[in-house]
C-alpha atoms as a PDB file:
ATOM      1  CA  UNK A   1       0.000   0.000   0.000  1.00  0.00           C
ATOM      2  CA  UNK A   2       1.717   3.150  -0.654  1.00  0.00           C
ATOM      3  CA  UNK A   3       2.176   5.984   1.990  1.00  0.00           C
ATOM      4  CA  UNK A   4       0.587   9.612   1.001  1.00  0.00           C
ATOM      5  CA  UNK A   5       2.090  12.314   3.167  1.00  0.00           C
ATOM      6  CA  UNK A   6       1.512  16.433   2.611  1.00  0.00           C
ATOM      7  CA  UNK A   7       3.052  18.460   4.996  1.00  0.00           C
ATOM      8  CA  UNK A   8       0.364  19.794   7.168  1.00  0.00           C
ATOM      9  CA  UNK A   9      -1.424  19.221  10.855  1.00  0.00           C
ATOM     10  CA  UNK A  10      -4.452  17.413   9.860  1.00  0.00           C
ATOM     11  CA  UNK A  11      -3.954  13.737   9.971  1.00  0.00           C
ATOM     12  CA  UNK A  12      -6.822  10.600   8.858  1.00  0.00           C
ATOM     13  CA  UNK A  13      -5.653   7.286  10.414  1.00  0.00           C
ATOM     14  CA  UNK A  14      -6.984   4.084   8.808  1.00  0.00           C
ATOM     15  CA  UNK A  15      -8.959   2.553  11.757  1.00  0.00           C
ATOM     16  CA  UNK A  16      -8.650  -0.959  10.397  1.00  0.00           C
ATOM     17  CA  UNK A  17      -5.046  -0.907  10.809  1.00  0.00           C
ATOM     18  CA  UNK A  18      -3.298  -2.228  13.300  1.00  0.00           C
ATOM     19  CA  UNK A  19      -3.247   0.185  16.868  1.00  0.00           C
ATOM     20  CA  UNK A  20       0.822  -0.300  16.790  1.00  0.00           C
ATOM     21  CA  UNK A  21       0.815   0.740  13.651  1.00  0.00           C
ATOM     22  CA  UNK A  22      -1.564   4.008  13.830  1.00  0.00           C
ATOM     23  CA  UNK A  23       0.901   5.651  15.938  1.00  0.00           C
ATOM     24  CA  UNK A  24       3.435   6.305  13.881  1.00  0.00           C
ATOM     25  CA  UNK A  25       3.180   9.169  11.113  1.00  0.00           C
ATOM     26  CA  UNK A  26       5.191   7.388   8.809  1.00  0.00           C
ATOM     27  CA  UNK A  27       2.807   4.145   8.540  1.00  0.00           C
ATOM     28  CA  UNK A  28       1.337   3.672   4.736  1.00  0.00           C
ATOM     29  CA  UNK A  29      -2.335   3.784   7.077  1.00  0.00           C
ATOM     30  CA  UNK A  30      -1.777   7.110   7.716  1.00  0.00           C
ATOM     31  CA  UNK A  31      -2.659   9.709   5.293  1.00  0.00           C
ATOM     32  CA  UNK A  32      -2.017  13.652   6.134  1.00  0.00           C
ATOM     33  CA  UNK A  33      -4.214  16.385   4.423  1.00  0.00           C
ATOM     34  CA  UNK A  34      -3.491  20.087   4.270  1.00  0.00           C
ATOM     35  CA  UNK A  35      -5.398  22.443   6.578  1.00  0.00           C
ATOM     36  CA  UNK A  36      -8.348  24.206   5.190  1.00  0.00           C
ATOM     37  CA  UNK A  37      -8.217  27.815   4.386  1.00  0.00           C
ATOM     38  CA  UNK A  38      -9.848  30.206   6.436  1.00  0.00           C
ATOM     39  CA  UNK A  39     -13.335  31.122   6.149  1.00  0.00           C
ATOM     40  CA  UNK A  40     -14.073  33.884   3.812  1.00  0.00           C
ATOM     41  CA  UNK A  41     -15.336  37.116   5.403  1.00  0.00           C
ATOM     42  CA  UNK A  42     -18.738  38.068   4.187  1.00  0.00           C
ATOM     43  CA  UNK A  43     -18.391  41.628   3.188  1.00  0.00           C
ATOM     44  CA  UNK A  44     -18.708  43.405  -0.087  1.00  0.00           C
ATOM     45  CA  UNK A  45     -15.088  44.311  -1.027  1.00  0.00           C
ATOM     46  CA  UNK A  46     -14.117  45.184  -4.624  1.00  0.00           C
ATOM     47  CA  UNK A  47     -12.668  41.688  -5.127  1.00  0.00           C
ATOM     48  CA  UNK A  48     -15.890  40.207  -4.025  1.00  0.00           C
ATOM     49  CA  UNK A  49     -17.961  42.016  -6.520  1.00  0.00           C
ATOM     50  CA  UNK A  50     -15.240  41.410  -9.205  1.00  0.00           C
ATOM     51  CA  UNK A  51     -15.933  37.540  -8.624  1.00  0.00           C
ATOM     52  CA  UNK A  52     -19.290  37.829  -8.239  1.00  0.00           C
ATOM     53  CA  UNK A  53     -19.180  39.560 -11.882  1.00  0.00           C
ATOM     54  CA  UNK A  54     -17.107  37.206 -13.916  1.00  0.00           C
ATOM     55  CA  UNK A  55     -19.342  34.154 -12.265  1.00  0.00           C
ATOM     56  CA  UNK A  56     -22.002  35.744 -14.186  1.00  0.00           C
ATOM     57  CA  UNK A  57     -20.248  36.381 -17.022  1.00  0.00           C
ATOM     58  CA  UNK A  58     -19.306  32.782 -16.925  1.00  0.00           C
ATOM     59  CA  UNK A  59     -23.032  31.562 -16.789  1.00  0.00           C
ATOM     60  CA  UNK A  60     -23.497  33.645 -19.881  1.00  0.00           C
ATOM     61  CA  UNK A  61     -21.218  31.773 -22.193  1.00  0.00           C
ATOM     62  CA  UNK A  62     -22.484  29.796 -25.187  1.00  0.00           C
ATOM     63  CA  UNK A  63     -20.521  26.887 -26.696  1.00  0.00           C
ATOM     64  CA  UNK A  64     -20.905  24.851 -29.794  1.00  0.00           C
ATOM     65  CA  UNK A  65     -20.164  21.585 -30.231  1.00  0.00           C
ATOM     66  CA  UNK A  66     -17.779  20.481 -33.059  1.00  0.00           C
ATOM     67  CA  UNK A  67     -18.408  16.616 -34.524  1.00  0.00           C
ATOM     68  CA  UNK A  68     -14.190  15.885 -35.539  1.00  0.00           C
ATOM     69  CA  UNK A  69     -11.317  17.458 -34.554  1.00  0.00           C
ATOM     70  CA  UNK A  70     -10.584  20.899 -36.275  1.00  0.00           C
ATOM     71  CA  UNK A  71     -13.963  20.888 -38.372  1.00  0.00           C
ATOM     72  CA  UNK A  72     -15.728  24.076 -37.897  1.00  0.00           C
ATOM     73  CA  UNK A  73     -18.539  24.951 -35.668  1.00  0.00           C
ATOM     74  CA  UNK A  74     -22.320  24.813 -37.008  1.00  0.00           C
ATOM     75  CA  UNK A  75     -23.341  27.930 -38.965  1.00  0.00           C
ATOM     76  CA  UNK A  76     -26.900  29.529 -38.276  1.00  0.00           C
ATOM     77  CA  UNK A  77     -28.312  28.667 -41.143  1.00  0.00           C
ATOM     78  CA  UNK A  78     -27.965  24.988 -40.177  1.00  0.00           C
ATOM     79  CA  UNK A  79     -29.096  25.349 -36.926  1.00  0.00           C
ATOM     80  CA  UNK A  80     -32.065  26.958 -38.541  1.00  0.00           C
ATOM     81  CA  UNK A  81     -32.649  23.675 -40.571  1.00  0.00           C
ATOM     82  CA  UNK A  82     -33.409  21.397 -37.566  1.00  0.00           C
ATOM     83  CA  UNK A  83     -36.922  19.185 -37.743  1.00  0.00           C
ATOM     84  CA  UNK A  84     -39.782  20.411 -35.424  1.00  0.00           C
ATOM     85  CA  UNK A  85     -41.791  18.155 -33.728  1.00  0.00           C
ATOM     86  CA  UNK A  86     -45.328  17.627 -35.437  1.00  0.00           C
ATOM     87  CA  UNK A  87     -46.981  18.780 -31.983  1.00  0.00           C
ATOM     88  CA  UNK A  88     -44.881  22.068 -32.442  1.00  0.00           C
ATOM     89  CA  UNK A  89     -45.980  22.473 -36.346  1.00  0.00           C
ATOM     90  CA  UNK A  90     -49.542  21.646 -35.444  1.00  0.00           C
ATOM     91  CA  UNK A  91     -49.952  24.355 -32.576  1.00  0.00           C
ATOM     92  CA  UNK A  92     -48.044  26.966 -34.818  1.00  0.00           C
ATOM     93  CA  UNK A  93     -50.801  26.178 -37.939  1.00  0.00           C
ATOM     94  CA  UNK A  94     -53.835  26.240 -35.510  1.00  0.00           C
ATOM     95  CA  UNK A  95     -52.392  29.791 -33.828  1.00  0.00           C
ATOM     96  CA  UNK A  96     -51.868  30.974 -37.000  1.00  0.00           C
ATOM     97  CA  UNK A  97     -55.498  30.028 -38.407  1.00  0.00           C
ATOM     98  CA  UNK A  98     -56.955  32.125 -34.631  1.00  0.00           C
ATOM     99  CA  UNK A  99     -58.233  35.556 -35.962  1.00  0.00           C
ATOM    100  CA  UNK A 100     -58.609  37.218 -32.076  1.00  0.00           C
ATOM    101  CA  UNK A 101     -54.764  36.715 -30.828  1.00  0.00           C
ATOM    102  CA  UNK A 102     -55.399  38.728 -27.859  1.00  0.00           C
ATOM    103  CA  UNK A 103     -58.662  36.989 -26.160  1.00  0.00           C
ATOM    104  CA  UNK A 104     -56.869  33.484 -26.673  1.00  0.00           C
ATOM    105  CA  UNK A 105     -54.090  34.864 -25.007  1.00  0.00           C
ATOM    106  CA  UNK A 106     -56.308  36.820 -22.401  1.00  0.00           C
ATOM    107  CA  UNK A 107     -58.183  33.427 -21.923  1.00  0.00           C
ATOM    108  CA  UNK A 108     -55.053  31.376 -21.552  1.00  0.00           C
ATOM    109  CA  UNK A 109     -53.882  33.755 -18.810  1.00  0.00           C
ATOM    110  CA  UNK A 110     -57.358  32.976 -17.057  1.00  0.00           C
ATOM    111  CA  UNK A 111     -56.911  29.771 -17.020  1.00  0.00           C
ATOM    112  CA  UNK A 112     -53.417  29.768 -15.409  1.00  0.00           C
ATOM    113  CA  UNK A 113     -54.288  32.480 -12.692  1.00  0.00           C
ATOM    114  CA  UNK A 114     -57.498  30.198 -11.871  1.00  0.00           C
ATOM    115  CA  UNK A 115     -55.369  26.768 -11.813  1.00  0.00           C
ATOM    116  CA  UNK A 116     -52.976  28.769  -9.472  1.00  0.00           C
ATOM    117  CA  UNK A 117     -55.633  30.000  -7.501  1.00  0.00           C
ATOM    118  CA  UNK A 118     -57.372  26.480  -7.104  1.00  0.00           C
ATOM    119  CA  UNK A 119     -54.257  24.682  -5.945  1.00  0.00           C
ATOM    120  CA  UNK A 120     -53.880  27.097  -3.246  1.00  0.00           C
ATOM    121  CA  UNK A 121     -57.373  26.699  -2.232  1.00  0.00           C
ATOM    122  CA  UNK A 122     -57.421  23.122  -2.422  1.00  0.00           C
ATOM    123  CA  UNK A 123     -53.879  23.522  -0.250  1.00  0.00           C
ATOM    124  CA  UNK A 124     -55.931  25.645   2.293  1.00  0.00           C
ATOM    125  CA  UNK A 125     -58.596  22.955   2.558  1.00  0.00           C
ATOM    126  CA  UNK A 126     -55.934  20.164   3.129  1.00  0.00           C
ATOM    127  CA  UNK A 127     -54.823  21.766   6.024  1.00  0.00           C
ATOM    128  CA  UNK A 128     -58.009  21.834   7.957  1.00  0.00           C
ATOM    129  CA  UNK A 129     -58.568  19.357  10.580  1.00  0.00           C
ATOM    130  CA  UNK A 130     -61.511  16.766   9.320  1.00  0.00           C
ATOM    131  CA  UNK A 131     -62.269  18.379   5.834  1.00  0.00           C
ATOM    132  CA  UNK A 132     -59.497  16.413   4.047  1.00  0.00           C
ATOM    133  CA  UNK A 133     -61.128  12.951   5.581  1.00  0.00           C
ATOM    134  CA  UNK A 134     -64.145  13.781   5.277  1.00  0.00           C
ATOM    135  CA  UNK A 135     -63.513  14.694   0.823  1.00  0.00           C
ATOM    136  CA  UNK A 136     -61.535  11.347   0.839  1.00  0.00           C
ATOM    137  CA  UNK A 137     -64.655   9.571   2.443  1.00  0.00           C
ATOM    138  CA  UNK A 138     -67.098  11.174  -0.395  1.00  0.00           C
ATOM    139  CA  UNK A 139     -64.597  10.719  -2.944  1.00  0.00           C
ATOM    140  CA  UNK A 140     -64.216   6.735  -2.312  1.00  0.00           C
ATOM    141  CA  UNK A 141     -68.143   6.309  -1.925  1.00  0.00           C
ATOM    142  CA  UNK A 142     -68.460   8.552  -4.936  1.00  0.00           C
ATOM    143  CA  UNK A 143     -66.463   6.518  -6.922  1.00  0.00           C
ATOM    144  CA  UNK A 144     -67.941   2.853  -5.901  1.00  0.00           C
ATOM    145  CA  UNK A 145     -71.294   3.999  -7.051  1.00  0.00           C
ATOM    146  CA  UNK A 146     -69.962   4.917 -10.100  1.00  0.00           C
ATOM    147  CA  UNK A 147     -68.035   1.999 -10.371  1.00  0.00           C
ATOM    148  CA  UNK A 148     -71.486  -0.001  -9.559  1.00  0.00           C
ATOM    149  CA  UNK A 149     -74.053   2.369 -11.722  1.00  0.00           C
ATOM    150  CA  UNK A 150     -71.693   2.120 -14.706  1.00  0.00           C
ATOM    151  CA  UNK A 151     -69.196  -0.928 -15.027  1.00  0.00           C
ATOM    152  CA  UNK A 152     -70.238  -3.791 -13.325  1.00  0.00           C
ATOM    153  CA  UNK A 153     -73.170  -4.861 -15.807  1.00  0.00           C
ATOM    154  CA  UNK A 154     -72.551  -5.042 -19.650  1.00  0.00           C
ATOM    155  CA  UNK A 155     -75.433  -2.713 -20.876  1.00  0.00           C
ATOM    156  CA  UNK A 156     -74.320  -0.564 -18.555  1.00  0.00           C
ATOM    157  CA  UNK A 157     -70.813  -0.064 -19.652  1.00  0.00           C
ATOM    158  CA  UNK A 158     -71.712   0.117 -23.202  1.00  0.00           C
ATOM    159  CA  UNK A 159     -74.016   2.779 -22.780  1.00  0.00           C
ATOM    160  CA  UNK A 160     -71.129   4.511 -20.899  1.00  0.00           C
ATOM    161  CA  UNK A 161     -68.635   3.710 -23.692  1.00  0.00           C
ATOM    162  CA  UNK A 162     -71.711   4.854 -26.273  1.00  0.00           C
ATOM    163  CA  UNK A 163     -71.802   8.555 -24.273  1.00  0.00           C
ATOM    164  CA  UNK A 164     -68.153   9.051 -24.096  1.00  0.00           C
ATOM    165  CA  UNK A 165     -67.878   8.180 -27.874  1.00  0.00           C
ATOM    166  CA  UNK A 166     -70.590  10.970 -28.629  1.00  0.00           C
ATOM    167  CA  UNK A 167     -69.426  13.844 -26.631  1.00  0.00           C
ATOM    168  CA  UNK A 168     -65.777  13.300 -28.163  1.00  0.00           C
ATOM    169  CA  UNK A 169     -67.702  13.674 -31.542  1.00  0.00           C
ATOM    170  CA  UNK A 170     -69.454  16.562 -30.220  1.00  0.00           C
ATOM    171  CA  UNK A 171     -65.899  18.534 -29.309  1.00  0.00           C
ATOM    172  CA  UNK A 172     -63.833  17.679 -32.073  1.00  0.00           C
ATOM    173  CA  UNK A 173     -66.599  17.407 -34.812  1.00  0.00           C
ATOM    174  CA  UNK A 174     -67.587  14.788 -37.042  1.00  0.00           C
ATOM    175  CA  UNK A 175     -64.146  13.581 -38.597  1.00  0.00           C
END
């Protein structure tokens, strides 16, 4: 095993060795580290802020990636060229083909301000004493009877399958 030694005053001894052996510094169980550095003082001195500005200068930096050695990096107009996925072409044709921009957008806002504002209602209710039982008891009966109302009989579930099939005509159209 081979002996590691830097000169300093902090010392790891291997506990498995031998205790004969762990007393003396020159054992290859005995491994010496150098001291740590003091703690830095937290105040804003021009050094400080000089670090602090070239770590953000450092997030900032943008690489490319070259595929052999020496060939040159990717020009724009190949980056450019890349495939989008279908879901991306699809959404960009359908916003294109929306005449009022601005209440789609207005509406889409909505819709995230009221999702935000559920969840934190919903939170609120979860932290009351009983309520949160009480929804879990109504939601597990709730979902027995429909369970027994629409899936244990065969008529039954294909006049569920039979309603389900309509309304998806009804929102999407007759394709």
């Amino acid at each position: 095993m081979a002996s590691f030694s830097v000169s300093s005053s902090s010392t790891i001894i291997d506990s498995r060795a031998p205790p004969s052996r762990q007393a003396s510094a020159s054992s290859p169980s005995c491994i010496s580290l150098p001291t740590l550095p003091p703690t830095p003082i937290q105040s804003h001195t021009r050094t400080a802020k000089a670090t602090a500005y070239c770590r953000k200068i450092v997030r900032n930096v943008v690489t490319r990636a070259t595929t052999e050695v020496g060939e040159a990096p990717a020009t724009t107009t190949e980056a450019e060229t890349t495939e989008l996925p279908e879901i991306v072409k699809t959404a960009q044709e359908a916003w294109e083909k929306v005449d009022d921009k601005y209440a789609i957008g207005s509406l889409a806002f909505a819709g995230v301000v009221a999702l935000w504002g559920s969840a934190g209602m919903i939170s609120a209710i979860d932290r009351l004493p009983l309520v949160p039982g009480v929804l879990e008891l109504v939601g597990i009966g709730y979902t027995g009877w429909f369970t027994y109302k629409n899936l244990v009989f065969k008529p039954d579930r294909e006049a569920l399958f039979e309603k389900v099939k309509n309304t998806y005509k009804d929102i999407l159209g007759s394709s």
